[in-house]
PDB file of N, CA and C in Angstrom:
ATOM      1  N   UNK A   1     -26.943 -16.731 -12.655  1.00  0.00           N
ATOM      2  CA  UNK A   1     -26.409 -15.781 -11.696  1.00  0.00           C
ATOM      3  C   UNK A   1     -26.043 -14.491 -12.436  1.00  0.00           C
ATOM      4  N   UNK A   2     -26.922 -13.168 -11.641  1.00  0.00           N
ATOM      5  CA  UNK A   2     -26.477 -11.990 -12.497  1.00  0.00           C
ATOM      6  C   UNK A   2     -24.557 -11.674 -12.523  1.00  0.00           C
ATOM      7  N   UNK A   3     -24.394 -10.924 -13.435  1.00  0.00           N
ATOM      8  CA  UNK A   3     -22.527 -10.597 -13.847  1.00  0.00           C
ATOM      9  C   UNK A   3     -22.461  -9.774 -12.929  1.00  0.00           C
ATOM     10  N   UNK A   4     -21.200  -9.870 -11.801  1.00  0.00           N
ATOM     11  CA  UNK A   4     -20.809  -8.602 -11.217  1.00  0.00           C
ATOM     12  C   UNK A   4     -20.211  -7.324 -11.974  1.00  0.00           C
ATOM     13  N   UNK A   5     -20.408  -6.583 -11.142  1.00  0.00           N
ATOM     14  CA  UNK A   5     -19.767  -4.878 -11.908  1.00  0.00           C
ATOM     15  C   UNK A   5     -18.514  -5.376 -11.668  1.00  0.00           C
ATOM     16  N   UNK A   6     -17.640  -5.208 -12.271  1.00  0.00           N
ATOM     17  CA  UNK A   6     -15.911  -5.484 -12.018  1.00  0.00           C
ATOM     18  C   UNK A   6     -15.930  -4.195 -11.144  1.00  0.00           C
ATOM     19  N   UNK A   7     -16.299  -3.260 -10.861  1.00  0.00           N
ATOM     20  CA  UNK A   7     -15.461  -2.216 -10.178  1.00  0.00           C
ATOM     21  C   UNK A   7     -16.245  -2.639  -8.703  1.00  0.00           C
ATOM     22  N   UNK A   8     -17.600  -3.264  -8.757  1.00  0.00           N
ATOM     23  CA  UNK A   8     -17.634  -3.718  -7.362  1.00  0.00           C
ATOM     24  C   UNK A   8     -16.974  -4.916  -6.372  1.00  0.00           C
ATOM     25  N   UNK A   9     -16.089  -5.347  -7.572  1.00  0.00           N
ATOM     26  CA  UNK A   9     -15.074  -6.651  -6.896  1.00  0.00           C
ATOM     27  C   UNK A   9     -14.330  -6.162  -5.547  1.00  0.00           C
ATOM     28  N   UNK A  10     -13.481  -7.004  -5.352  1.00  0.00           N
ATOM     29  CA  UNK A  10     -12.884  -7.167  -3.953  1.00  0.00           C
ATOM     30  C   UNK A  10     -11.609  -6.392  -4.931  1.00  0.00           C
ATOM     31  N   UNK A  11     -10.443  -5.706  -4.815  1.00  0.00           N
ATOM     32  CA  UNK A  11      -8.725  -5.287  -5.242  1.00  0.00           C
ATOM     33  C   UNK A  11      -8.553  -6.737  -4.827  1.00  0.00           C
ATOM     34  N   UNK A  12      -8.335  -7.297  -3.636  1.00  0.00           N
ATOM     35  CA  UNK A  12      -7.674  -7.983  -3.096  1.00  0.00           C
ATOM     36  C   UNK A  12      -8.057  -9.209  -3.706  1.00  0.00           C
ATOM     37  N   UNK A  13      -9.147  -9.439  -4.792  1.00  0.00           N
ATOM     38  CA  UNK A  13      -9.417 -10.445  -5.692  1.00  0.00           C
ATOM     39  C   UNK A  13      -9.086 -10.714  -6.989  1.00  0.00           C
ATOM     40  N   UNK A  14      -8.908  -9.069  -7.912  1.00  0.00           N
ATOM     41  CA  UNK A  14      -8.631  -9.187  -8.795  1.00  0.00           C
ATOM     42  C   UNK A  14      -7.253  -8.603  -9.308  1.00  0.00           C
ATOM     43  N   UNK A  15      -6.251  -8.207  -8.407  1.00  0.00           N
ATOM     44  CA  UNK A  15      -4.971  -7.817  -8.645  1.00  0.00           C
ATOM     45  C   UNK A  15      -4.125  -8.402  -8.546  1.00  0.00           C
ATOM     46  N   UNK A  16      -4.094  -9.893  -7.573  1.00  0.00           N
ATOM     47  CA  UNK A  16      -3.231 -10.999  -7.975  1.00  0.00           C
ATOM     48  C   UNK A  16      -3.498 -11.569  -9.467  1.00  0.00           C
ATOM     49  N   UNK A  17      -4.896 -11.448  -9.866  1.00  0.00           N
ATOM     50  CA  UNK A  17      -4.848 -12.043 -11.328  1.00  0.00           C
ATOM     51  C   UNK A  17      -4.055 -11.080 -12.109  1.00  0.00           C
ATOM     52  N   UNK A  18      -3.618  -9.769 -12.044  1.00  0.00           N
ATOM     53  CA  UNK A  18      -3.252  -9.403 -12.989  1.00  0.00           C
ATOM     54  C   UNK A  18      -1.682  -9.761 -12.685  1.00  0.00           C
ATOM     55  N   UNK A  19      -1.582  -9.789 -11.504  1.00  0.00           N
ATOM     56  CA  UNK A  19      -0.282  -9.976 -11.155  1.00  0.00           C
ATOM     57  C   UNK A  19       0.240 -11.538 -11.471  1.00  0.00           C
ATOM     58  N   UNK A  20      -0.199 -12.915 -11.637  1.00  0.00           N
ATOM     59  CA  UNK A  20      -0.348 -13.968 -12.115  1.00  0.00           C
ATOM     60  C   UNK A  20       0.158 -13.967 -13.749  1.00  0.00           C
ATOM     61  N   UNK A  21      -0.942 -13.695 -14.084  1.00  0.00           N
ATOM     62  CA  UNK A  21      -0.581 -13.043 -15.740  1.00  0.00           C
ATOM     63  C   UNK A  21       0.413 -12.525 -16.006  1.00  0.00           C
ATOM     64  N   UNK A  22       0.996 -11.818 -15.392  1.00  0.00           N
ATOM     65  CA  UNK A  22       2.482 -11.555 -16.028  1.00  0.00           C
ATOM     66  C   UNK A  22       3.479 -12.371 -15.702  1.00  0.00           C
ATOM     67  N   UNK A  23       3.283 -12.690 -14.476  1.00  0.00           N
ATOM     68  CA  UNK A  23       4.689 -13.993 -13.947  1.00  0.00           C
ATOM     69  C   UNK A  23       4.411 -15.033 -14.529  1.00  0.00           C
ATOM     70  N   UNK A  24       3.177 -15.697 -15.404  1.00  0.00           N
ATOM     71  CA  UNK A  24       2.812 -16.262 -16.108  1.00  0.00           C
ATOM     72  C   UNK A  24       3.882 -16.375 -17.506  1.00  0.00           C
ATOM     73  N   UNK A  25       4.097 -15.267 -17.774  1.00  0.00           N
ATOM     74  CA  UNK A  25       4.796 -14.814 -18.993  1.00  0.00           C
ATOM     75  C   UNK A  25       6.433 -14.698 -18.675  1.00  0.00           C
ATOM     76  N   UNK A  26       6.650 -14.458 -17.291  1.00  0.00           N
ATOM     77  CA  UNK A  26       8.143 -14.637 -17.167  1.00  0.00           C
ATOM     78  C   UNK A  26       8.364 -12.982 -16.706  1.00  0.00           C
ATOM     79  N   UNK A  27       7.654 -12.329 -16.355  1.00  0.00           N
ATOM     80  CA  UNK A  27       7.567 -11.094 -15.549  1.00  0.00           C
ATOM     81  C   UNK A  27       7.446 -11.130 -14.173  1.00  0.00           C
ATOM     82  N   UNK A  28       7.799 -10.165 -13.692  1.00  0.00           N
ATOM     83  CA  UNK A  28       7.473  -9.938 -12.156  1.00  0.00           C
ATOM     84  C   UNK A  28       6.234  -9.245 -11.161  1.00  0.00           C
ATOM     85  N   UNK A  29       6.127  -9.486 -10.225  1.00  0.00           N
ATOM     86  CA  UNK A  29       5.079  -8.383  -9.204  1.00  0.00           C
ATOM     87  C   UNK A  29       5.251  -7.509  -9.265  1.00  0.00           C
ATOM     88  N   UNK A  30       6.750  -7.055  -8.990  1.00  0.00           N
ATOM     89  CA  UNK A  30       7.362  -5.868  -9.167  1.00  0.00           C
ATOM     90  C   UNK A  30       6.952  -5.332 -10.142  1.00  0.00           C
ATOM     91  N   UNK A  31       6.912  -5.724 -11.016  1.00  0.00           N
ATOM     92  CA  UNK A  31       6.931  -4.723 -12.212  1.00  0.00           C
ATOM     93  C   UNK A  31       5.618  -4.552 -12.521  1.00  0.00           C
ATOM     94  N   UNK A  32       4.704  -5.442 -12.025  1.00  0.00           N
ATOM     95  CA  UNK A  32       3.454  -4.765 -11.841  1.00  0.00           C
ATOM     96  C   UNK A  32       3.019  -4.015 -10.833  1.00  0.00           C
ATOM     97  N   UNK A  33       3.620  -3.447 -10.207  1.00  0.00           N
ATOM     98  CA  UNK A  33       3.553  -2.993  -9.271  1.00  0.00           C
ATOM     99  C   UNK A  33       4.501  -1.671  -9.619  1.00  0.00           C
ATOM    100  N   UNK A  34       4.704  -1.563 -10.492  1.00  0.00           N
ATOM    101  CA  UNK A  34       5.732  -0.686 -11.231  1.00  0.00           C
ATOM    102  C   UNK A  34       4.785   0.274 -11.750  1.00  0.00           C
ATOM    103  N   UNK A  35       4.187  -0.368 -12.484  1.00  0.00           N
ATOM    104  CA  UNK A  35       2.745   0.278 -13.666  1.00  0.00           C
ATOM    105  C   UNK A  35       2.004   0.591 -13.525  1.00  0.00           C
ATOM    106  N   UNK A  36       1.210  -0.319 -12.263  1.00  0.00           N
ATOM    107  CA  UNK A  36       0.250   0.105 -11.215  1.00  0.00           C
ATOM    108  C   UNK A  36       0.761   1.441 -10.884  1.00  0.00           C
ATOM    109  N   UNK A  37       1.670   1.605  -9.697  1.00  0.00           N
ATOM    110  CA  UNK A  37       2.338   2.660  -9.307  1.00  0.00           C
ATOM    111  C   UNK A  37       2.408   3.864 -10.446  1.00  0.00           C
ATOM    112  N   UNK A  38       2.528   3.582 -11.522  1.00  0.00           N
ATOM    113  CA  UNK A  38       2.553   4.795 -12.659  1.00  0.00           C
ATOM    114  C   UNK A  38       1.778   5.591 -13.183  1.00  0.00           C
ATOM    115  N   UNK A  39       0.792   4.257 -13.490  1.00  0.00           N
ATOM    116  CA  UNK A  39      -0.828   5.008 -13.482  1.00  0.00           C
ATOM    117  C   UNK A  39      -1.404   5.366 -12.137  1.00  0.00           C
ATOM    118  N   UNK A  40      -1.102   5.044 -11.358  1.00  0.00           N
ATOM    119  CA  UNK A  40      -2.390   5.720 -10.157  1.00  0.00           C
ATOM    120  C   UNK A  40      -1.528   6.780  -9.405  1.00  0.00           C
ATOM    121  N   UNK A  41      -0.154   6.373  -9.150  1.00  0.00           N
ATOM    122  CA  UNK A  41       0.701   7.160  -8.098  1.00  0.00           C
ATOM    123  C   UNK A  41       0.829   6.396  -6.841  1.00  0.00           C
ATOM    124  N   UNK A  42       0.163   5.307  -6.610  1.00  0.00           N
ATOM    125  CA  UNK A  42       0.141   4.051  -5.363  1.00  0.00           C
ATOM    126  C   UNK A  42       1.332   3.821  -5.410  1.00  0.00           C
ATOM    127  N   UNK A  43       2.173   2.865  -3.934  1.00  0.00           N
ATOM    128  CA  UNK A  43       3.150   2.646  -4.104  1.00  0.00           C
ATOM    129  C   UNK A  43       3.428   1.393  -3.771  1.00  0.00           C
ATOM    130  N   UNK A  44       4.226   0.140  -3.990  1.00  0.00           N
ATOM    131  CA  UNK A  44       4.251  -0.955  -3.644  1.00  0.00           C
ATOM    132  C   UNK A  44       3.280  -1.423  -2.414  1.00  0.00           C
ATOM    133  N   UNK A  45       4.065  -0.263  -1.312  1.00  0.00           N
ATOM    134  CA  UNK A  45       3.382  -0.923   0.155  1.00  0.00           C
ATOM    135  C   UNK A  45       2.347  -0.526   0.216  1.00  0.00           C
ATOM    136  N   UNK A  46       1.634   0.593  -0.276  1.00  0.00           N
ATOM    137  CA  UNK A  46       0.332   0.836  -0.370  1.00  0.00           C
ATOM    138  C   UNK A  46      -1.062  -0.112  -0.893  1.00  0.00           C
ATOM    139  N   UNK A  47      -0.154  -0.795  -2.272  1.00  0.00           N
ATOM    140  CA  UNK A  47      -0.683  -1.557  -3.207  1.00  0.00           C
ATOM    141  C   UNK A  47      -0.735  -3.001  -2.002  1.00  0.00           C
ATOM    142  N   UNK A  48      -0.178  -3.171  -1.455  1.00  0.00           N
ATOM    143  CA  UNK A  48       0.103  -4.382  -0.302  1.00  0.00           C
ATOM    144  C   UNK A  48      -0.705  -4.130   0.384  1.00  0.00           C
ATOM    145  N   UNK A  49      -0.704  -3.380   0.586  1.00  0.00           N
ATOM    146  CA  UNK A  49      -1.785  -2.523   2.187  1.00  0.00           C
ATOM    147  C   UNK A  49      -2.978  -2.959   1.605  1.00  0.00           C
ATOM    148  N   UNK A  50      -3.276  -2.536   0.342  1.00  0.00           N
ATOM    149  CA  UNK A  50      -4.859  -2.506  -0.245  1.00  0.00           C
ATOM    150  C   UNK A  50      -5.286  -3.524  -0.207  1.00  0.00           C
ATOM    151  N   UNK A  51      -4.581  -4.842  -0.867  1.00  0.00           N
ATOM    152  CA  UNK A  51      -4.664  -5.924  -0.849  1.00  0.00           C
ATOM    153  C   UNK A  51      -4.730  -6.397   0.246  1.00  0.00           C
ATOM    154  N   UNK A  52      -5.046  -6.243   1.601  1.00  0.00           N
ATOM    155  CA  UNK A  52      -5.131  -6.931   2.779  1.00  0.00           C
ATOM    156  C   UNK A  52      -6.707  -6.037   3.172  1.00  0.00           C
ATOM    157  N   UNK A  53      -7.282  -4.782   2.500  1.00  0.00           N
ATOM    158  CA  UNK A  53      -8.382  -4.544   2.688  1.00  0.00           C
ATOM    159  C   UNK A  53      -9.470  -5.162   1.849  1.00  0.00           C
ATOM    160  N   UNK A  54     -10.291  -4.229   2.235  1.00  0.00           N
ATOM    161  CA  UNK A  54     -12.284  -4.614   1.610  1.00  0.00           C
ATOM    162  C   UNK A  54     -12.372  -3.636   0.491  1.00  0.00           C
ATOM    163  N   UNK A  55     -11.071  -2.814   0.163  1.00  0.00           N
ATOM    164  CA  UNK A  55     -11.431  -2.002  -0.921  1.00  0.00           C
ATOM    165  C   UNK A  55     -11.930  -2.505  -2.099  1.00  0.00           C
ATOM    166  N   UNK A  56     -12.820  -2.029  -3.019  1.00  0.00           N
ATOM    167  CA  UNK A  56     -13.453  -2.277  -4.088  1.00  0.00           C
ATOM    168  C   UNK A  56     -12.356  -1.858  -5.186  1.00  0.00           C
ATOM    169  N   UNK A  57     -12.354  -2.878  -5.918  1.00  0.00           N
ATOM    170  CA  UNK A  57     -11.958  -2.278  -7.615  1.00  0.00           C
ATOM    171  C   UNK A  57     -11.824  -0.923  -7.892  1.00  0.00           C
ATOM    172  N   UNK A  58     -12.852  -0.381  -7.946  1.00  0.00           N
ATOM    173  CA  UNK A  58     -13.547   0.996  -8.495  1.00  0.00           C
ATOM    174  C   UNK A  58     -13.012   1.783  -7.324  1.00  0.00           C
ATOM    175  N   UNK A  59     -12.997   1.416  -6.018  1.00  0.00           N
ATOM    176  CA  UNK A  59     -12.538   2.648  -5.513  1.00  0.00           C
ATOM    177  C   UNK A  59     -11.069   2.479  -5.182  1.00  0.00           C
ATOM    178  N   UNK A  60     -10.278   1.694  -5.440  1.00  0.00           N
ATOM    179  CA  UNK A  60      -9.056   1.673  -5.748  1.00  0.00           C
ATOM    180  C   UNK A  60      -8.790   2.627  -6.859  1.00  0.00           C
ATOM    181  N   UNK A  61      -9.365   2.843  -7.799  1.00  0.00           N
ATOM    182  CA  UNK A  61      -9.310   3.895  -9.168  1.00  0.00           C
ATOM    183  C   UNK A  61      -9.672   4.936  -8.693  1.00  0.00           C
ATOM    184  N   UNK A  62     -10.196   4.931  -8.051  1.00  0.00           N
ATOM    185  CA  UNK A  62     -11.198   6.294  -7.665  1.00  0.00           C
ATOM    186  C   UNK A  62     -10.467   7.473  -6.185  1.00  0.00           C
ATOM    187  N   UNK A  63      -9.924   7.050  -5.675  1.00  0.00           N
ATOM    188  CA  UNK A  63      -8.799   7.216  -4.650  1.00  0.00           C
ATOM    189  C   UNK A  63      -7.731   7.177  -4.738  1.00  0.00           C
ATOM    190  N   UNK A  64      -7.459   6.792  -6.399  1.00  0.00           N
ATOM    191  CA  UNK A  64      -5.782   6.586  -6.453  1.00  0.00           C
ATOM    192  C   UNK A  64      -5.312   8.157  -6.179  1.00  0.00           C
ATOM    193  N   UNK A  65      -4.499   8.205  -5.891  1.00  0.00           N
ATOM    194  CA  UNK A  65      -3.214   9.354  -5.093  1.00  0.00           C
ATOM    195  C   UNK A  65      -3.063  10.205  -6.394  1.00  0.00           C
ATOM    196  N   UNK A  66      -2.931   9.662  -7.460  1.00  0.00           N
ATOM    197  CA  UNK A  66      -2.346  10.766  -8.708  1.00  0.00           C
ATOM    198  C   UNK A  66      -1.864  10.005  -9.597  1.00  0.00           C
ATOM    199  N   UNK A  67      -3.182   9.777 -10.496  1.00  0.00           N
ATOM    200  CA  UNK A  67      -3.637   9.528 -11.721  1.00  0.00           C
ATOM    201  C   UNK A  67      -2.331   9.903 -13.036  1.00  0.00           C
ATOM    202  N   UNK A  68      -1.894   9.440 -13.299  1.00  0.00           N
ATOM    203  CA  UNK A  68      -0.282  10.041 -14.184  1.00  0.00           C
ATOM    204  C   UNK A  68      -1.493  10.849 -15.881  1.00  0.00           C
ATOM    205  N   UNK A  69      -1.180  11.977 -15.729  1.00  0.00           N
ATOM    206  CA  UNK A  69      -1.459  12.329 -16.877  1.00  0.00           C
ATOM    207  C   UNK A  69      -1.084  11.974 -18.245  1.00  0.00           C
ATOM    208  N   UNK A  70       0.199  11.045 -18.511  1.00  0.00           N
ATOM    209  CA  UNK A  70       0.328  10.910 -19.333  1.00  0.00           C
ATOM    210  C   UNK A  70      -0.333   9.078 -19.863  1.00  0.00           C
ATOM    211  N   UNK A  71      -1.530   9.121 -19.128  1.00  0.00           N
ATOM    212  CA  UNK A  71      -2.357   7.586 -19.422  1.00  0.00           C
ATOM    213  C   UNK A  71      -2.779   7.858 -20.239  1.00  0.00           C
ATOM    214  N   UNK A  72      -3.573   9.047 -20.987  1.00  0.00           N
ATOM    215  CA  UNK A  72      -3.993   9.585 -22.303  1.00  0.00           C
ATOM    216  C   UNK A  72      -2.895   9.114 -23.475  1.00  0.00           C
ATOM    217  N   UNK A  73      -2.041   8.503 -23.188  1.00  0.00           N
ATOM    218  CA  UNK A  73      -1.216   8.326 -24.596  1.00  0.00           C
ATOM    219  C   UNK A  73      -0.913   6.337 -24.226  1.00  0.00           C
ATOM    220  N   UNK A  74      -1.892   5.901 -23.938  1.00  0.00           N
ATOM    221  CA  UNK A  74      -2.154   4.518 -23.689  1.00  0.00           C
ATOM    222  C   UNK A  74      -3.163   4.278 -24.790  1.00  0.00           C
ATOM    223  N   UNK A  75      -3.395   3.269 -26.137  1.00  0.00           N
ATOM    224  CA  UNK A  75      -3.763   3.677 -27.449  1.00  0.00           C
ATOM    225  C   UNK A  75      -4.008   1.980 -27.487  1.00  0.00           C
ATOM    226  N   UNK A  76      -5.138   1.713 -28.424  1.00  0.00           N
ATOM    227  CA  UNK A  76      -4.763   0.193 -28.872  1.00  0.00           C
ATOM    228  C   UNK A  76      -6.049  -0.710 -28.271  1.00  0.00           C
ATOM    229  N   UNK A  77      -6.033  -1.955 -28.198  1.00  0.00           N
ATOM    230  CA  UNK A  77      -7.283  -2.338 -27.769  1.00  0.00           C
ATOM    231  C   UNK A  77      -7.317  -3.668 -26.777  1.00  0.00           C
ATOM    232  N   UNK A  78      -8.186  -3.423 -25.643  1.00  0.00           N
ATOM    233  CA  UNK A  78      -7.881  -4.352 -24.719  1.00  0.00           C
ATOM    234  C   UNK A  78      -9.444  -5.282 -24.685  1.00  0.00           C
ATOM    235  N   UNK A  79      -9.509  -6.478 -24.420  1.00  0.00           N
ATOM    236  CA  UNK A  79     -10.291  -7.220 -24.336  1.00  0.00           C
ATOM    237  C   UNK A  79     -11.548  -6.673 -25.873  1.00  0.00           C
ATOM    238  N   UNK A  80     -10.923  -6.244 -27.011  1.00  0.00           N
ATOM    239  CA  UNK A  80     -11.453  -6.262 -28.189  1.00  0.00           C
ATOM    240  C   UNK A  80     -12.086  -4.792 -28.148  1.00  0.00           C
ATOM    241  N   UNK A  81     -11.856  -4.042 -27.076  1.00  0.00           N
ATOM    242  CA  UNK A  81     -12.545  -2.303 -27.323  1.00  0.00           C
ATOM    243  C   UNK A  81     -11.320  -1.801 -27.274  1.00  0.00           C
ATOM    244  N   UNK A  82     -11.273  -0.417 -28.206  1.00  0.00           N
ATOM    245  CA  UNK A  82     -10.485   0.809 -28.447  1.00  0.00           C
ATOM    246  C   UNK A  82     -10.363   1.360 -27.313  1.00  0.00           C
ATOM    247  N   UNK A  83      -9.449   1.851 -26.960  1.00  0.00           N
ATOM    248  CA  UNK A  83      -9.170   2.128 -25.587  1.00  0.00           C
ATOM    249  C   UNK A  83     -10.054   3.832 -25.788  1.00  0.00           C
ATOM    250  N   UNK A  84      -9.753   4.099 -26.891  1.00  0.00           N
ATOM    251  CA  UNK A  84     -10.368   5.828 -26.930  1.00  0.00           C
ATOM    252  C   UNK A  84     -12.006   5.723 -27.188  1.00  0.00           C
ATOM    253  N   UNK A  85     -12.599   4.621 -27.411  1.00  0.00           N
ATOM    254  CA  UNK A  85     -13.996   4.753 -27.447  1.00  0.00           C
ATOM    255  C   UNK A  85     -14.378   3.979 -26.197  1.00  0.00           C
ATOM    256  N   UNK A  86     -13.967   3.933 -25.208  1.00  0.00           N
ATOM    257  CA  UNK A  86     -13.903   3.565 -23.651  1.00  0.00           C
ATOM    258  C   UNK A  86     -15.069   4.938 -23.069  1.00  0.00           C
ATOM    259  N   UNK A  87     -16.286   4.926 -22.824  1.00  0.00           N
ATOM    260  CA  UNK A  87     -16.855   6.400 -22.489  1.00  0.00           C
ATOM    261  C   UNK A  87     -16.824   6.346 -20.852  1.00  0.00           C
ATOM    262  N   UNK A  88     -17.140   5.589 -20.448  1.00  0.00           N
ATOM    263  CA  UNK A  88     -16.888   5.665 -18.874  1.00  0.00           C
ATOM    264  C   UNK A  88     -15.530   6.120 -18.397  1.00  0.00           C
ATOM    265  N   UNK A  89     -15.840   7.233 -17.715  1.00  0.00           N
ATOM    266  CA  UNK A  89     -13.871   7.400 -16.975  1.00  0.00           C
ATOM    267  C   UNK A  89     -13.478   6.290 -16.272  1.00  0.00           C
ATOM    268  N   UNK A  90     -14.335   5.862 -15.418  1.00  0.00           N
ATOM    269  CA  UNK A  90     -13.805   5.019 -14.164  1.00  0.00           C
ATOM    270  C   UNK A  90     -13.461   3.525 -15.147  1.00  0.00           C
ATOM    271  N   UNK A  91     -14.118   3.161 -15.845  1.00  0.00           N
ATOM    272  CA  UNK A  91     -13.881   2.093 -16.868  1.00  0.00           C
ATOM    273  C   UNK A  91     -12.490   1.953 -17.716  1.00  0.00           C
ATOM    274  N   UNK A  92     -12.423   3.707 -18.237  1.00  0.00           N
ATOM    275  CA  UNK A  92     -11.048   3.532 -18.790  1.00  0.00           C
ATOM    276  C   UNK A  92     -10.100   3.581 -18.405  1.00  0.00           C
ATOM    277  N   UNK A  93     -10.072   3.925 -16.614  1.00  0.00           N
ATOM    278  CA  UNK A  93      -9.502   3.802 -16.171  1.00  0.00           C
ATOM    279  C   UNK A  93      -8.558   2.096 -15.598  1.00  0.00           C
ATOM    280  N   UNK A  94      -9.693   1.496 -15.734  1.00  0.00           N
ATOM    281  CA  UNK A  94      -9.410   0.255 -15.478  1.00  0.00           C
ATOM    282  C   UNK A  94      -9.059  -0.233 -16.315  1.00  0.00           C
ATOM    283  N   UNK A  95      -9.405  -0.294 -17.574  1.00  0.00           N
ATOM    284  CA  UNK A  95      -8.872  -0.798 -18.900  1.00  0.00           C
ATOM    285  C   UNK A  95      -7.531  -0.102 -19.405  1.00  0.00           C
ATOM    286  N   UNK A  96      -6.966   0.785 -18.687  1.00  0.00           N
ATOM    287  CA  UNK A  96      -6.057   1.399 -18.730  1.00  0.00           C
ATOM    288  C   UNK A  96      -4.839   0.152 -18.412  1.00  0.00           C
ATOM    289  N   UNK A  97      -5.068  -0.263 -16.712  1.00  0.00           N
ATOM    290  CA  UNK A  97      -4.066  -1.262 -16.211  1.00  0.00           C
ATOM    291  C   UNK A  97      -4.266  -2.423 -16.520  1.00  0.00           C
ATOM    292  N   UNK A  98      -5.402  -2.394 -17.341  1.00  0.00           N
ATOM    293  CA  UNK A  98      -5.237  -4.076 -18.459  1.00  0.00           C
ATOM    294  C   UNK A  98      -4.274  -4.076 -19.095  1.00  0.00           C
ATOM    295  N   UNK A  99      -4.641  -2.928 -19.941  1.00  0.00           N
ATOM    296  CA  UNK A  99      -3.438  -2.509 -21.511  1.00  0.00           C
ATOM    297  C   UNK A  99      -1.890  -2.647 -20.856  1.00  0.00           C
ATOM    298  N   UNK A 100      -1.647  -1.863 -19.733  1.00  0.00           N
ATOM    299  CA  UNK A 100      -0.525  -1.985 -18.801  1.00  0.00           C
ATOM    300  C   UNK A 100       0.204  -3.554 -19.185  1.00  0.00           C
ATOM    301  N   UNK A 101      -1.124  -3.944 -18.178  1.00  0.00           N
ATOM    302  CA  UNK A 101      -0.319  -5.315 -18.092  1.00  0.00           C
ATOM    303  C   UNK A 101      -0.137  -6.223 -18.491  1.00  0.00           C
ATOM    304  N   UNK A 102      -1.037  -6.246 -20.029  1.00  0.00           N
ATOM    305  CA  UNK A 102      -1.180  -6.801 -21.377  1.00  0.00           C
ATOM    306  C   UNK A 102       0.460  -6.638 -22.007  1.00  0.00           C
ATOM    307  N   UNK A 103       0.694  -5.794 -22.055  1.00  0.00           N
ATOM    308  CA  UNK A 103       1.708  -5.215 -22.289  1.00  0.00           C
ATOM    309  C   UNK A 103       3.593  -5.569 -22.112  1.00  0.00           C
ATOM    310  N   UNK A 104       3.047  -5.858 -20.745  1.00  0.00           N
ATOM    311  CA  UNK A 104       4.132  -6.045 -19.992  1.00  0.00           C
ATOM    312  C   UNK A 104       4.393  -7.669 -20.013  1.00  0.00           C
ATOM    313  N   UNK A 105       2.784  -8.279 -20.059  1.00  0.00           N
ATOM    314  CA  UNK A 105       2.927  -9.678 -20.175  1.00  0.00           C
ATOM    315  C   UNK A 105       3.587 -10.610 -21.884  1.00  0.00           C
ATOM    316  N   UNK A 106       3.112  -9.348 -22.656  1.00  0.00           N
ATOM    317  CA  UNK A 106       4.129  -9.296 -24.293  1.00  0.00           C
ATOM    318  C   UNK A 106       5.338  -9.046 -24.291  1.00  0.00           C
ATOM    319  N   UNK A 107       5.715  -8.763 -23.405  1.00  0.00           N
ATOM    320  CA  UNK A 107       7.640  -8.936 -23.282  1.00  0.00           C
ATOM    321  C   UNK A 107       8.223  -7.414 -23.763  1.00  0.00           C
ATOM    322  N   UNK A 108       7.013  -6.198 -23.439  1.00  0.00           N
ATOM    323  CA  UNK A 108       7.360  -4.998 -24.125  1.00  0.00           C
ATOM    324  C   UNK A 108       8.821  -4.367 -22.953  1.00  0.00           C
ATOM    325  N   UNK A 109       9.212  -3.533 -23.721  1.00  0.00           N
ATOM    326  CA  UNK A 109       9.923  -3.019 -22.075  1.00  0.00           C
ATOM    327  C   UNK A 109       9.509  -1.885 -21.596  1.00  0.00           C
ATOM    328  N   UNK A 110       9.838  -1.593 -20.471  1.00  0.00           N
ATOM    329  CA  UNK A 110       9.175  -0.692 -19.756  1.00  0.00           C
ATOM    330  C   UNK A 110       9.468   0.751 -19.812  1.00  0.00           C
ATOM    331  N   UNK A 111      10.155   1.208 -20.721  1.00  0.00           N
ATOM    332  CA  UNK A 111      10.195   2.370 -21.104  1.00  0.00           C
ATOM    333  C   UNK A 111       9.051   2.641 -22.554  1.00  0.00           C
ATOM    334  N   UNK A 112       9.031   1.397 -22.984  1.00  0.00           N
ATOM    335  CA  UNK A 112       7.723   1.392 -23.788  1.00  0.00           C
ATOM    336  C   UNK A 112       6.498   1.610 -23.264  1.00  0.00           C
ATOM    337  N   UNK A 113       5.996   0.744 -21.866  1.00  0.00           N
ATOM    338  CA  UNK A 113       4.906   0.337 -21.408  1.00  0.00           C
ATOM    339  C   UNK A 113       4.574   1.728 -20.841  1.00  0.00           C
ATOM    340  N   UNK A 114       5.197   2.564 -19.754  1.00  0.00           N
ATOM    341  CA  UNK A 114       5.175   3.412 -19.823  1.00  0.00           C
ATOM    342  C   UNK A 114       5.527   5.131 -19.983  1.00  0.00           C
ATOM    343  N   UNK A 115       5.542   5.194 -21.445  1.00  0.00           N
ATOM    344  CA  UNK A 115       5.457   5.913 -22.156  1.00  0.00           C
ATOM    345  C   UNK A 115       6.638   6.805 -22.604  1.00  0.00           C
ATOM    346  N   UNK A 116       7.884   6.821 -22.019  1.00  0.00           N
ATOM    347  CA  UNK A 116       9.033   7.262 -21.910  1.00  0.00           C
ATOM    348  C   UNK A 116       9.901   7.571 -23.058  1.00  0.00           C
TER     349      UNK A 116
END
């Protein structure tokens, strides 16, 4: 069976996993929903909202409300790539709220996670 594009997934498929993964670790929704919210500018109920649509991955990134400029200082390496040799925008964008929630699931705090 060919690999799906991750950005053509379902949101509503792959954002409880990220959200899993951290309560996994002894974190909250909230607080992914914190980070989420930081990087894109989405807001809890929005992020809720999405999750009850057909939105795609990719255009969840792609529609986010306001992208936080300071994601450029998100550094380090997620699933074994450099976040700065990431060449796709829409990609690093997504690998952006990995690192997020990689992050958050390491017990960092959140003035660390984002960027403060």
């Amino acid at each position: 069976m060919p690999r799906m594009d991750v950005t053509e997934m379902s949101f509503a498929k792959l954002y409880p996993l990220l959200v899993a993964k951290a309560v996994k670790k002894g974190r909250t929704r909230e607080e992914v929903d914190q980070v989420t919210g930081w990087l894109t500018g989405y807001t809890s109920e929005d992020i809720a909202q999405l999750e009850q649509s057909s939105v795609t991955y990719g255009d969840f990134f792609r529609n986010a409300p306001a992208m936080n400029p300071a994601r450029a200082r998100i550094t380090g390496k997620v699933c074994g790539v450099r976040m700065e040799e990431i060449q796709d925008p829409l990609m690093r964008e997504i690998r952006y709220l990995d690192k997020l929630v990689d992050e958050l699931a390491k017990g960092k705090t959140m003035e660390q996670i984002l960027r403060t």
